[in-house]
C-alpha atoms as a PDB file:
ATOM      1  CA  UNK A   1     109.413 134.038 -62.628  1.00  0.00           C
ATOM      2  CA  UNK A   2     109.179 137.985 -62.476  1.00  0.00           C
ATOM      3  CA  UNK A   3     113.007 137.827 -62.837  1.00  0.00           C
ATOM      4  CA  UNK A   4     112.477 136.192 -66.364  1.00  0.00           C
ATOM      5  CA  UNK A   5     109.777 138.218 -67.173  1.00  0.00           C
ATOM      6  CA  UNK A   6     111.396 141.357 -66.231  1.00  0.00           C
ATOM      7  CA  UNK A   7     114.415 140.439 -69.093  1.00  0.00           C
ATOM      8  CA  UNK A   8     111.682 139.171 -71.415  1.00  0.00           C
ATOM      9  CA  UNK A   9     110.654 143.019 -70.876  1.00  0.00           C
ATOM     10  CA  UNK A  10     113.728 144.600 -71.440  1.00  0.00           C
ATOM     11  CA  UNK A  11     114.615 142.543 -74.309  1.00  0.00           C
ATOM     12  CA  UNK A  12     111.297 143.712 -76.049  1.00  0.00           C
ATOM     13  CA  UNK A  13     111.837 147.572 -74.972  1.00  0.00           C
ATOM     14  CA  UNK A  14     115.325 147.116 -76.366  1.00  0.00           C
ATOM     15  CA  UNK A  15     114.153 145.990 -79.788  1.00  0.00           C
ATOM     16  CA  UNK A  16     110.981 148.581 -79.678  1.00  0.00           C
ATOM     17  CA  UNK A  17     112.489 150.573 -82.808  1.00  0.00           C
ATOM     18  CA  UNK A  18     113.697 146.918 -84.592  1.00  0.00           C
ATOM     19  CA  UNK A  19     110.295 145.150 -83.962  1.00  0.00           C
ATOM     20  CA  UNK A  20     108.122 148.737 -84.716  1.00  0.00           C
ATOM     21  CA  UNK A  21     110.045 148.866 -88.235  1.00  0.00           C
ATOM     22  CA  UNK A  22     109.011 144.816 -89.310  1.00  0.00           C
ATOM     23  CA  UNK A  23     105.353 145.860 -88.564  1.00  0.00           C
ATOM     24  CA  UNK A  24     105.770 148.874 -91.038  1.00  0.00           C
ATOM     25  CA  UNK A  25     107.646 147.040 -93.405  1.00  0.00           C
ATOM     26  CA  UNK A  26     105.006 144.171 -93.737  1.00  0.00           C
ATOM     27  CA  UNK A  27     101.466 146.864 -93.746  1.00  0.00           C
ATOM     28  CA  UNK A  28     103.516 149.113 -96.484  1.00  0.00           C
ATOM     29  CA  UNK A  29     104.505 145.899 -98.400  1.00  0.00           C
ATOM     30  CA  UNK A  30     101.079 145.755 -99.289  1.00  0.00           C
ATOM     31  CA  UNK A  31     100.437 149.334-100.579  1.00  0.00           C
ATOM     32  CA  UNK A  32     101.187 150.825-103.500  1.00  0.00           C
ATOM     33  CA  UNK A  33     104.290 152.156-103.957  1.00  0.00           C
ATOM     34  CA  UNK A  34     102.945 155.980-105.016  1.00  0.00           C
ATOM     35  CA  UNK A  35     100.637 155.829-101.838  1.00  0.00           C
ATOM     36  CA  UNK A  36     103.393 154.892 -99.563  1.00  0.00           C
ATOM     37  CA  UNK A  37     105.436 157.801-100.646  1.00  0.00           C
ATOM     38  CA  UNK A  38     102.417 160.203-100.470  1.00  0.00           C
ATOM     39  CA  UNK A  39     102.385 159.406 -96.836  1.00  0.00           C
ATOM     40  CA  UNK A  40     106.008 158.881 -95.974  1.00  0.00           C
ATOM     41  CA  UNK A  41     105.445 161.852 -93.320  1.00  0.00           C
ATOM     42  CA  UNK A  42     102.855 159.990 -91.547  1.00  0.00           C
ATOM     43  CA  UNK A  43     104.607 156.281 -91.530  1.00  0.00           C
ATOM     44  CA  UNK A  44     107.077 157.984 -89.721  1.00  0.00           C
ATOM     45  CA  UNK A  45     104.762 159.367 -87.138  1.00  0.00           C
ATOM     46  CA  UNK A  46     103.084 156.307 -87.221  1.00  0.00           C
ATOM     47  CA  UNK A  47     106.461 154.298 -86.832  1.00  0.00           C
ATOM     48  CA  UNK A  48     106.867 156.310 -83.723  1.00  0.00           C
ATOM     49  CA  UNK A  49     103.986 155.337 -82.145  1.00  0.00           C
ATOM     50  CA  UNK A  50     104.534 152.012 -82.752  1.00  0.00           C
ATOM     51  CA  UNK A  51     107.866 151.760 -80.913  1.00  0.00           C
ATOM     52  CA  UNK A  52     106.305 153.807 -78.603  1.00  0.00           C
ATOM     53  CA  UNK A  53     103.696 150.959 -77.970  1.00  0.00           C
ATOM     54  CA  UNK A  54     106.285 148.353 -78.088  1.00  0.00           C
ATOM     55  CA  UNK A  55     108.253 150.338 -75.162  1.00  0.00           C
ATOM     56  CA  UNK A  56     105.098 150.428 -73.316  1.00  0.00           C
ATOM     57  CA  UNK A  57     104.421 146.559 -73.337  1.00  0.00           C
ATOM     58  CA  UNK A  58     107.841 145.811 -72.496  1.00  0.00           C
ATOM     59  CA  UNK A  59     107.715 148.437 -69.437  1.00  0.00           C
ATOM     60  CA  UNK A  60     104.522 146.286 -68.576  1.00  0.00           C
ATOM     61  CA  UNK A  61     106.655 142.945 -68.846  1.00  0.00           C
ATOM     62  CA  UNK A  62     109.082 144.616 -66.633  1.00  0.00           C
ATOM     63  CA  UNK A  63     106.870 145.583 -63.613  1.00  0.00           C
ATOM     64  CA  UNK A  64     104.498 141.949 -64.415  1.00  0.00           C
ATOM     65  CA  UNK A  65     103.471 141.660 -60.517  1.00  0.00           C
ATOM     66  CA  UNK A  66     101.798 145.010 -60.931  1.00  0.00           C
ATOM     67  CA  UNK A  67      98.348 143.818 -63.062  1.00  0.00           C
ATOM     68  CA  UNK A  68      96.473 147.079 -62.500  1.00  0.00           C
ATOM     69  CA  UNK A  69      98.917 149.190 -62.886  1.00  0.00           C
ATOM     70  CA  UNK A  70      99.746 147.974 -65.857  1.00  0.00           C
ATOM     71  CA  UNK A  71      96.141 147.725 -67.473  1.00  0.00           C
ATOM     72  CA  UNK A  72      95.612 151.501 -66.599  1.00  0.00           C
ATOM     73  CA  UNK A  73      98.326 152.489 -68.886  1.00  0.00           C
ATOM     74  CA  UNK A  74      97.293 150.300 -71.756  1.00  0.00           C
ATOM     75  CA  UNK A  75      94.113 151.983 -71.505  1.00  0.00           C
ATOM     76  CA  UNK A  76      95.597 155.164 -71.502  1.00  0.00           C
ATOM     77  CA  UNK A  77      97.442 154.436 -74.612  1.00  0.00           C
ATOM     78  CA  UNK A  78      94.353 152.855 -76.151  1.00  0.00           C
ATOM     79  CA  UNK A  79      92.120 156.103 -75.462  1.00  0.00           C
ATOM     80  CA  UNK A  80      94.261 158.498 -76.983  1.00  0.00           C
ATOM     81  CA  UNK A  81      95.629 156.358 -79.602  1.00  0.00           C
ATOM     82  CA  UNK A  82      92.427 155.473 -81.189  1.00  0.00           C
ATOM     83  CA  UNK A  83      91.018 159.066 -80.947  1.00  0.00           C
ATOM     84  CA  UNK A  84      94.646 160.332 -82.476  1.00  0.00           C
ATOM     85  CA  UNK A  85      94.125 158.042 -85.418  1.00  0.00           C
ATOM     86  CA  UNK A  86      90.392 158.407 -85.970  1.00  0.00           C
ATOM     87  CA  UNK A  87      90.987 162.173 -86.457  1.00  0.00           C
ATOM     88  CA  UNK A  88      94.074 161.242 -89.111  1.00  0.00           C
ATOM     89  CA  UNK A  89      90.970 159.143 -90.785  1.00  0.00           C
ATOM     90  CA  UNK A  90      92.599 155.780 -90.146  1.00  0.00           C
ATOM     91  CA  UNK A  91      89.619 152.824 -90.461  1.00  0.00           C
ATOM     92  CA  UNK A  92      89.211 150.343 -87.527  1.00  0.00           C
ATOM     93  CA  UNK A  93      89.593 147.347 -89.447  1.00  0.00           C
ATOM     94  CA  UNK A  94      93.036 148.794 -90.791  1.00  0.00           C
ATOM     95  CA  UNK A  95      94.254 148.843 -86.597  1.00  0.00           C
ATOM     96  CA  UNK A  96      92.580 145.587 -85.820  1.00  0.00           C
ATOM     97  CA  UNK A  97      94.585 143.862 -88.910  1.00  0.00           C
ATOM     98  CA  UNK A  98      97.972 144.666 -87.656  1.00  0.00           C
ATOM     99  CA  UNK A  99      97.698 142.615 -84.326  1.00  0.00           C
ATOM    100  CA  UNK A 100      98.770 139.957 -85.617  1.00  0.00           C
ATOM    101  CA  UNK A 101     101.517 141.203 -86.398  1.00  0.00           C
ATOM    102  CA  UNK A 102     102.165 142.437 -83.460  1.00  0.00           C
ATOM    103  CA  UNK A 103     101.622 139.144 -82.114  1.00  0.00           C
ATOM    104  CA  UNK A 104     103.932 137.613 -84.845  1.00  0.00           C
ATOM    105  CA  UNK A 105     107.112 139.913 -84.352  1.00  0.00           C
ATOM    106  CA  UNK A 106     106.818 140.033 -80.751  1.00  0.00           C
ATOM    107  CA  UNK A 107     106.153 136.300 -80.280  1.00  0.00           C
ATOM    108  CA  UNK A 108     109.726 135.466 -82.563  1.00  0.00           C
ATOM    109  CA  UNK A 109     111.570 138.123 -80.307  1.00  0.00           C
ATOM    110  CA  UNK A 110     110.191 136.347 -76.680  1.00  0.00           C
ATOM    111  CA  UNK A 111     111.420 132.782 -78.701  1.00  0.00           C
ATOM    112  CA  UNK A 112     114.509 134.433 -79.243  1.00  0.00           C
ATOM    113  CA  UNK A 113     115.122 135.620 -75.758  1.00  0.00           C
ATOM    114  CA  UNK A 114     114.290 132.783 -73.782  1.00  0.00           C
ATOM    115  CA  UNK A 115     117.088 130.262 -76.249  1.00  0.00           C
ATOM    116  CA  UNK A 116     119.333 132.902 -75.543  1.00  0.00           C
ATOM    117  CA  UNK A 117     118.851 133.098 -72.043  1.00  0.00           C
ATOM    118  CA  UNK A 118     117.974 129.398 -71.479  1.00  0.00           C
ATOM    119  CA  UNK A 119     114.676 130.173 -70.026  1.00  0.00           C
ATOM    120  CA  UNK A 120     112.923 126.766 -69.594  1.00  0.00           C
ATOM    121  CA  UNK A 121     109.651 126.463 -72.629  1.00  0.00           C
ATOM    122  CA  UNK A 122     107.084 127.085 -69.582  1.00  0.00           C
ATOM    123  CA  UNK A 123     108.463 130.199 -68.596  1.00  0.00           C
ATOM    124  CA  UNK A 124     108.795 131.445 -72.016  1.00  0.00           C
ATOM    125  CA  UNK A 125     105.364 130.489 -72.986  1.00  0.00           C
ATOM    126  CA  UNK A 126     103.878 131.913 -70.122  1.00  0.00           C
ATOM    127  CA  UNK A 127     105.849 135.150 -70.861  1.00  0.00           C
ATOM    128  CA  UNK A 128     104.238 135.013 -74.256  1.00  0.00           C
ATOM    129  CA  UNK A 129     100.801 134.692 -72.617  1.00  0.00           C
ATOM    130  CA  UNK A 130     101.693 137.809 -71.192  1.00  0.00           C
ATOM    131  CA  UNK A 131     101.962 139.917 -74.185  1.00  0.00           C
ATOM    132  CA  UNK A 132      99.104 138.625 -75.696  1.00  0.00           C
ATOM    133  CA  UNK A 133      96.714 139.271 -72.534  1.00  0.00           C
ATOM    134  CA  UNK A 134      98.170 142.925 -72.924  1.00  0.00           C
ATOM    135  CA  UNK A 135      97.880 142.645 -76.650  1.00  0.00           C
ATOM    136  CA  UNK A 136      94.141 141.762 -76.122  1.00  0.00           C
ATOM    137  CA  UNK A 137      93.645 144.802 -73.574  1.00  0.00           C
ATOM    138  CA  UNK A 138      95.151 146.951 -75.857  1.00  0.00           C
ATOM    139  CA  UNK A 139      92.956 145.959 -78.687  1.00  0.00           C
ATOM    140  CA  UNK A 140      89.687 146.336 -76.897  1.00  0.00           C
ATOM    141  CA  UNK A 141      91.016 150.110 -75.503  1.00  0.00           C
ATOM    142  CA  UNK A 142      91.641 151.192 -78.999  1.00  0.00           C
ATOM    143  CA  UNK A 143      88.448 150.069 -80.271  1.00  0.00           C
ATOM    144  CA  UNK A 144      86.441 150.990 -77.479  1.00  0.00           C
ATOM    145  CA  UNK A 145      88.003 154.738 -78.035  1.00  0.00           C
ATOM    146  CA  UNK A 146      87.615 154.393 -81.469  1.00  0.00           C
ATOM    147  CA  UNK A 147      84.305 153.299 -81.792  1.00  0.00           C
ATOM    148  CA  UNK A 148      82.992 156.105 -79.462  1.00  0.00           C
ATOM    149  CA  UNK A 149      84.600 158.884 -80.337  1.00  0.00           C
ATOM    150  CA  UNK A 150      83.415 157.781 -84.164  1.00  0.00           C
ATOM    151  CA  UNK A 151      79.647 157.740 -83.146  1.00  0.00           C
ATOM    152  CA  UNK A 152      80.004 161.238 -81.467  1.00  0.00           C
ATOM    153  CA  UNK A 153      81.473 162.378 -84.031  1.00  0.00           C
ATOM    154  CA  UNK A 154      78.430 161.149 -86.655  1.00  0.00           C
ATOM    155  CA  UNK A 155      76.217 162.512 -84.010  1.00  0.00           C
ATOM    156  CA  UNK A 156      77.847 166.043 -84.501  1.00  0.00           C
ATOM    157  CA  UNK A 157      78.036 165.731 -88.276  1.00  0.00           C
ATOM    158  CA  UNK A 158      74.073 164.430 -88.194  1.00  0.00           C
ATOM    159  CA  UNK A 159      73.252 167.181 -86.373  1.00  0.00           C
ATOM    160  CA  UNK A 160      74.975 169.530 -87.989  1.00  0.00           C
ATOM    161  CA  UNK A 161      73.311 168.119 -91.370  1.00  0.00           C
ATOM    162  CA  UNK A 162      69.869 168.869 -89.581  1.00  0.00           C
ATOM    163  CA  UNK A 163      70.289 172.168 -88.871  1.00  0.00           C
ATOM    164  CA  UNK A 164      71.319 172.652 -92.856  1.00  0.00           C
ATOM    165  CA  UNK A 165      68.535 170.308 -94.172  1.00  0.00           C
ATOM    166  CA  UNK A 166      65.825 173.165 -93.059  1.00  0.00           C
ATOM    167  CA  UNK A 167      67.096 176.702 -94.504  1.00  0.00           C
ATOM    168  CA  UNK A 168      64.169 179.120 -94.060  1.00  0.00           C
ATOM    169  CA  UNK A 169      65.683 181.629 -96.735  1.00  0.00           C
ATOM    170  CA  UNK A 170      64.201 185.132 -96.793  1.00  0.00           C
ATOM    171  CA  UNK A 171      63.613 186.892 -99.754  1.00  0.00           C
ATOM    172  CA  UNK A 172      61.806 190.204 -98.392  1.00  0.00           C
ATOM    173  CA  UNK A 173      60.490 191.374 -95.202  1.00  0.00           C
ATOM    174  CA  UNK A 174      57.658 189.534 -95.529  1.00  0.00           C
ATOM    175  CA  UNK A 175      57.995 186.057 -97.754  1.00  0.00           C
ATOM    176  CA  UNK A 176      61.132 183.322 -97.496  1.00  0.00           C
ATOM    177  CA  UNK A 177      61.289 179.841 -99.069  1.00  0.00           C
ATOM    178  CA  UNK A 178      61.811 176.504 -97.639  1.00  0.00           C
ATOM    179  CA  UNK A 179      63.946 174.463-100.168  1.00  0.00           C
ATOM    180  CA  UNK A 180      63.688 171.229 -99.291  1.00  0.00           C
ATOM    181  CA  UNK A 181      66.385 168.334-100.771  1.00  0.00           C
ATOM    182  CA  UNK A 182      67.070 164.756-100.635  1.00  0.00           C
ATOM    183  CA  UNK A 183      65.634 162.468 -98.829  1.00  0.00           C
ATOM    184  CA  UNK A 184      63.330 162.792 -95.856  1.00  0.00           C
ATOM    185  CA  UNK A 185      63.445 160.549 -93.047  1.00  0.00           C
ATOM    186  CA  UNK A 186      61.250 160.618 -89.909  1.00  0.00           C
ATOM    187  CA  UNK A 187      64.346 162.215 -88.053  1.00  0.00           C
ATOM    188  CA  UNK A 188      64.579 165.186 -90.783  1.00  0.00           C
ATOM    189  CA  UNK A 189      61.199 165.437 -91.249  1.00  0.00           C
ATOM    190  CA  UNK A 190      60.470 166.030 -87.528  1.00  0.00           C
ATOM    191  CA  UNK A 191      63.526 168.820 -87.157  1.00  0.00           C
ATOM    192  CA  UNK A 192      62.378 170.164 -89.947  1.00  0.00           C
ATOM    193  CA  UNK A 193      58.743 170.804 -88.384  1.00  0.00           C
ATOM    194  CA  UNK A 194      60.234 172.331 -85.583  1.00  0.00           C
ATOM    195  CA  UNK A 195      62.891 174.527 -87.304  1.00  0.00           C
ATOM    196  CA  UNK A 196      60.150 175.896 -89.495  1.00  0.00           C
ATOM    197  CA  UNK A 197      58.034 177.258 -87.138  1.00  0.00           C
ATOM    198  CA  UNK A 198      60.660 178.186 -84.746  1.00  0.00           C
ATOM    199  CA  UNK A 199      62.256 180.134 -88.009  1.00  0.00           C
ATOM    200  CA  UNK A 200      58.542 181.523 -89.581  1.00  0.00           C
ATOM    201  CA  UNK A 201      57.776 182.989 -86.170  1.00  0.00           C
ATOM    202  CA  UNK A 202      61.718 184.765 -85.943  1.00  0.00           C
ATOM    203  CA  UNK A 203      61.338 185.995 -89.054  1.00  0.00           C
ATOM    204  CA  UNK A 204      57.801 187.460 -88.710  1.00  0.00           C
ATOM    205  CA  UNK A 205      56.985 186.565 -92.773  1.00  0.00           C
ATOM    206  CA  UNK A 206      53.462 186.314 -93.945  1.00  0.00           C
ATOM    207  CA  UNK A 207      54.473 183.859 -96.688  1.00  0.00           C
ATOM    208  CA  UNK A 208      55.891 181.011 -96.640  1.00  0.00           C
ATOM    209  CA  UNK A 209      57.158 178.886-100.141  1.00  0.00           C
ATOM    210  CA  UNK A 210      57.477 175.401 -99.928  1.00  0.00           C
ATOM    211  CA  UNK A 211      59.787 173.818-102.107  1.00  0.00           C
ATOM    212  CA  UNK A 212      59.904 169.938-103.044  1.00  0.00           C
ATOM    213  CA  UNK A 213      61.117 169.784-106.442  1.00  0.00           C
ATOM    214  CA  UNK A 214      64.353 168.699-104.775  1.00  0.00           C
ATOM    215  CA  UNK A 215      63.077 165.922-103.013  1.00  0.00           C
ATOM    216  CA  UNK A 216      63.882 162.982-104.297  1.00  0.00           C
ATOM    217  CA  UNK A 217      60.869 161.011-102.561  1.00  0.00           C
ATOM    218  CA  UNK A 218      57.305 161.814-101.572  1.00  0.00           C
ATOM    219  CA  UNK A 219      56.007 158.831 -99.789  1.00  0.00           C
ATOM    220  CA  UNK A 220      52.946 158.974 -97.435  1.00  0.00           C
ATOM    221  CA  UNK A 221      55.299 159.993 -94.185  1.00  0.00           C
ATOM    222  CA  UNK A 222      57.040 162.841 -95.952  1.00  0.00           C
ATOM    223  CA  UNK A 223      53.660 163.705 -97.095  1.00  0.00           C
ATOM    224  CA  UNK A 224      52.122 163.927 -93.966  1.00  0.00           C
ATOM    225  CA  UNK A 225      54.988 165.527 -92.525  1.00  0.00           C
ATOM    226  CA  UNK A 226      54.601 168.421 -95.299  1.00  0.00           C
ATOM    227  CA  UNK A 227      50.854 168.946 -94.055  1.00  0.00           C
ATOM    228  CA  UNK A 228      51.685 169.168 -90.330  1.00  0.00           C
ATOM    229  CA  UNK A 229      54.126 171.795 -91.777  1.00  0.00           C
ATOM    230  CA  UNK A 230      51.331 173.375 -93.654  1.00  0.00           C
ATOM    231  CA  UNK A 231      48.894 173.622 -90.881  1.00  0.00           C
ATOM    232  CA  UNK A 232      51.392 174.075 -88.090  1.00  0.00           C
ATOM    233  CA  UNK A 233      52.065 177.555 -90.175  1.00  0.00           C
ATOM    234  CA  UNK A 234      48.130 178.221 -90.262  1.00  0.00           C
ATOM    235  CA  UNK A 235      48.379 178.459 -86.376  1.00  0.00           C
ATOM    236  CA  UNK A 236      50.860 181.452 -86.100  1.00  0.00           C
ATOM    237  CA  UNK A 237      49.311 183.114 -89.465  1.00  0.00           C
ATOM    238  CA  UNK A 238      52.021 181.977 -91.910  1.00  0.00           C
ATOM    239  CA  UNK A 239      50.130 181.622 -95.507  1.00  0.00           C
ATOM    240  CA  UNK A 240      52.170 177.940 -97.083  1.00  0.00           C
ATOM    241  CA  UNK A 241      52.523 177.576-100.799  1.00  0.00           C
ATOM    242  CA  UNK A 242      53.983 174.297-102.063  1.00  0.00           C
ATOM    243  CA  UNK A 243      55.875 174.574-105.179  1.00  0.00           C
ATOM    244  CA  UNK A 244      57.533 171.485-106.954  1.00  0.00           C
ATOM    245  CA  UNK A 245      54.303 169.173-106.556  1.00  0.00           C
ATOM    246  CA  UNK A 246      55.030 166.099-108.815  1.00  0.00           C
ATOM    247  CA  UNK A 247      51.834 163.207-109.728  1.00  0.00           C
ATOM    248  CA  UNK A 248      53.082 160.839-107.467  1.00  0.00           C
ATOM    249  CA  UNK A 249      53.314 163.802-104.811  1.00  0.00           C
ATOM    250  CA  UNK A 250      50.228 164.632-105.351  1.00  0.00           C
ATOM    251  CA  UNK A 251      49.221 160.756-105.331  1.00  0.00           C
ATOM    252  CA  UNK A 252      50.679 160.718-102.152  1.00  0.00           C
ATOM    253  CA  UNK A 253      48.545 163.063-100.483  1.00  0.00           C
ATOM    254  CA  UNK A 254      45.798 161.813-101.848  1.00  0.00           C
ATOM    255  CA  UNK A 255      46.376 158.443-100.127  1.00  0.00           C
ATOM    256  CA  UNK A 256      46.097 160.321 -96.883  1.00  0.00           C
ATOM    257  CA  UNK A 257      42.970 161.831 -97.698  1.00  0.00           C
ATOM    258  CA  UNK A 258      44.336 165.383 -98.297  1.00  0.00           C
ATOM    259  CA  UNK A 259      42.059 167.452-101.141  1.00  0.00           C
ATOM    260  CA  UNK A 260      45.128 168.861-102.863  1.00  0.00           C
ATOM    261  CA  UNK A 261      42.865 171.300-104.289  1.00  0.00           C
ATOM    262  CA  UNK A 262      42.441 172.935-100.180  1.00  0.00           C
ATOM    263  CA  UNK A 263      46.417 173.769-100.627  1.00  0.00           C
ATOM    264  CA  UNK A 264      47.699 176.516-102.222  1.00  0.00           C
ATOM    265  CA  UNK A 265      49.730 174.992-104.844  1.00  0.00           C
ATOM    266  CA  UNK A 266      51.811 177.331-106.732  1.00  0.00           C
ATOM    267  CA  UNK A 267      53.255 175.281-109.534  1.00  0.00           C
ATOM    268  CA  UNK A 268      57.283 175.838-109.772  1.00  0.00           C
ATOM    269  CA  UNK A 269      58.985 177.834-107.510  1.00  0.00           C
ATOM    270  CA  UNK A 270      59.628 180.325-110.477  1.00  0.00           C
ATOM    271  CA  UNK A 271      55.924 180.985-111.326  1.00  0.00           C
ATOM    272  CA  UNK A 272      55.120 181.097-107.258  1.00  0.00           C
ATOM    273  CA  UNK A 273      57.776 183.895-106.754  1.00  0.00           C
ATOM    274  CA  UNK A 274      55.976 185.975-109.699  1.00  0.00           C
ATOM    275  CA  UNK A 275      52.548 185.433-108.302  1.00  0.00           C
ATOM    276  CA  UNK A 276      53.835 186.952-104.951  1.00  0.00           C
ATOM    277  CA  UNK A 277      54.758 189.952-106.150  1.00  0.00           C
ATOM    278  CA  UNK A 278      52.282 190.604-108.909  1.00  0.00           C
END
């Protein structure tokens, strides 16, 4: 049977280029014909790869006694394929929809062989088993190097939002403001804790203005969060004013049984600035 799978492998290598351009032909079918032109630069490279692909699975038909061998280099093409095309911002579910048709072209091309040929049905189905087994391997390395190198990269991006969600911005030797926007999670609001301080004490300011007019919601966490801040500054002799205080701000420190009227609550950020250097 490896002699039959061997031709079923160079048959497919053969048609790499034939069987790469019906997959194209059938994903760009579906696009828009403006959008297809737009990218006609990357369909090619993408057309490449494709054949490229195709070559590799009929390689693997080739040498079929040689599992392990042959599972390695699907894996290598599955690693650096789906980091290549997570980078070009291809989605996931995009890749995972053209199996099929991978399955479907390369399927009618085995068929074709084995009439030709006169390959008995067994052999030719088995041969078809084949390709999908590698198929399936080649699937799961894709994703698998996909899915990874997608979640480090929204760890990097996350992190690099932290370190921009806590700007300590100095306005003299002595007083900077903390302009805090969006919304707070625990996450942020931790980071933001630590940043602070780690910032205040750098620094060496006296004053520091705390903005919240940009947040877009003070619940009881964010809240509390804001007093650690507060008090964590009281420690290393960092006066806190808190500008931006809305009702339901205030409402919310209330709830945790905060006197607002302890804090030093300087209105808007405008009329905070002016009372610091009056």
């Amino acid at each position: 049977m490896e002699k039959e799978m061997a031709l079923f492998g160079k048959r497919v290598e053969e048609d790499k280029y034939m069987i790469a351009q019906l997959i194209q032909e059938e994903r760009l079918a579906a696009l828009p014909k403006d959008v297809v032109e737009e990218n006609r630069k990357f369909s090619e490279l993408v057309l490449e790869e494709r054949a490229r692909f195709i070559e590799l699975l009929g390689k693997a038909m080739q040498d079929s006694c040689n599992e392990a061998k042959n599972m390695a280099m699907i894996t290598e093409w599955g690693n650096a394929t789906g980091n290549f095309f997570l980078e070009q911002g291809s989605t996931l579910d995009a890749a995972l929809a053209e199996t099929g048709l991978y399955r479907k072209h390369l399927a009618a091309v085995i068929k074709s062989e084995g009439r030709r040929l006169g390959i008995s049905p067994e052999i030719t189905y088995d041969a078809a088993e084949l390709l999908h087994a590698l198929l399936d391997h080649a699937t799961y390395s894709y994703t698998h190097a996909y899915t990874i190198s997608y979640q480090n990269k929204l760890t990097t991006t996350r992190q690099e939002f932290l370190e921009l969600s806590a700007p300590v911005v100095p306005i003299s030797d002595s007083v900077a403001i903390l302009p805090l926007v969006g919304s707070i999670e625990i996450d942020r609001a931790h980071y933001i804790l630590e940043r602070t301080l780690l910032s205040a004490s750098e620094l060496k300011i006296n004053t520091l203005i705390v903005d919240l007019s940009g947040v877009i919601r003070v619940d009881t966490m964010v809240a509390e969060q804001v007093i650690k801040i507060i008090q964590s500054l009281g420690l290393i002799g960092v006066e806190a004013i808190l500008t931006g205080i809305r009702p339901e701000t205030a409402q919310s420190l209330t709830t945790l049984g905060v006197d607002v009227r302890t804090l030093n609550i300087g209105g808007s950020l405008k009329r905070a600035l002016e009372n610091v250097y009056n």
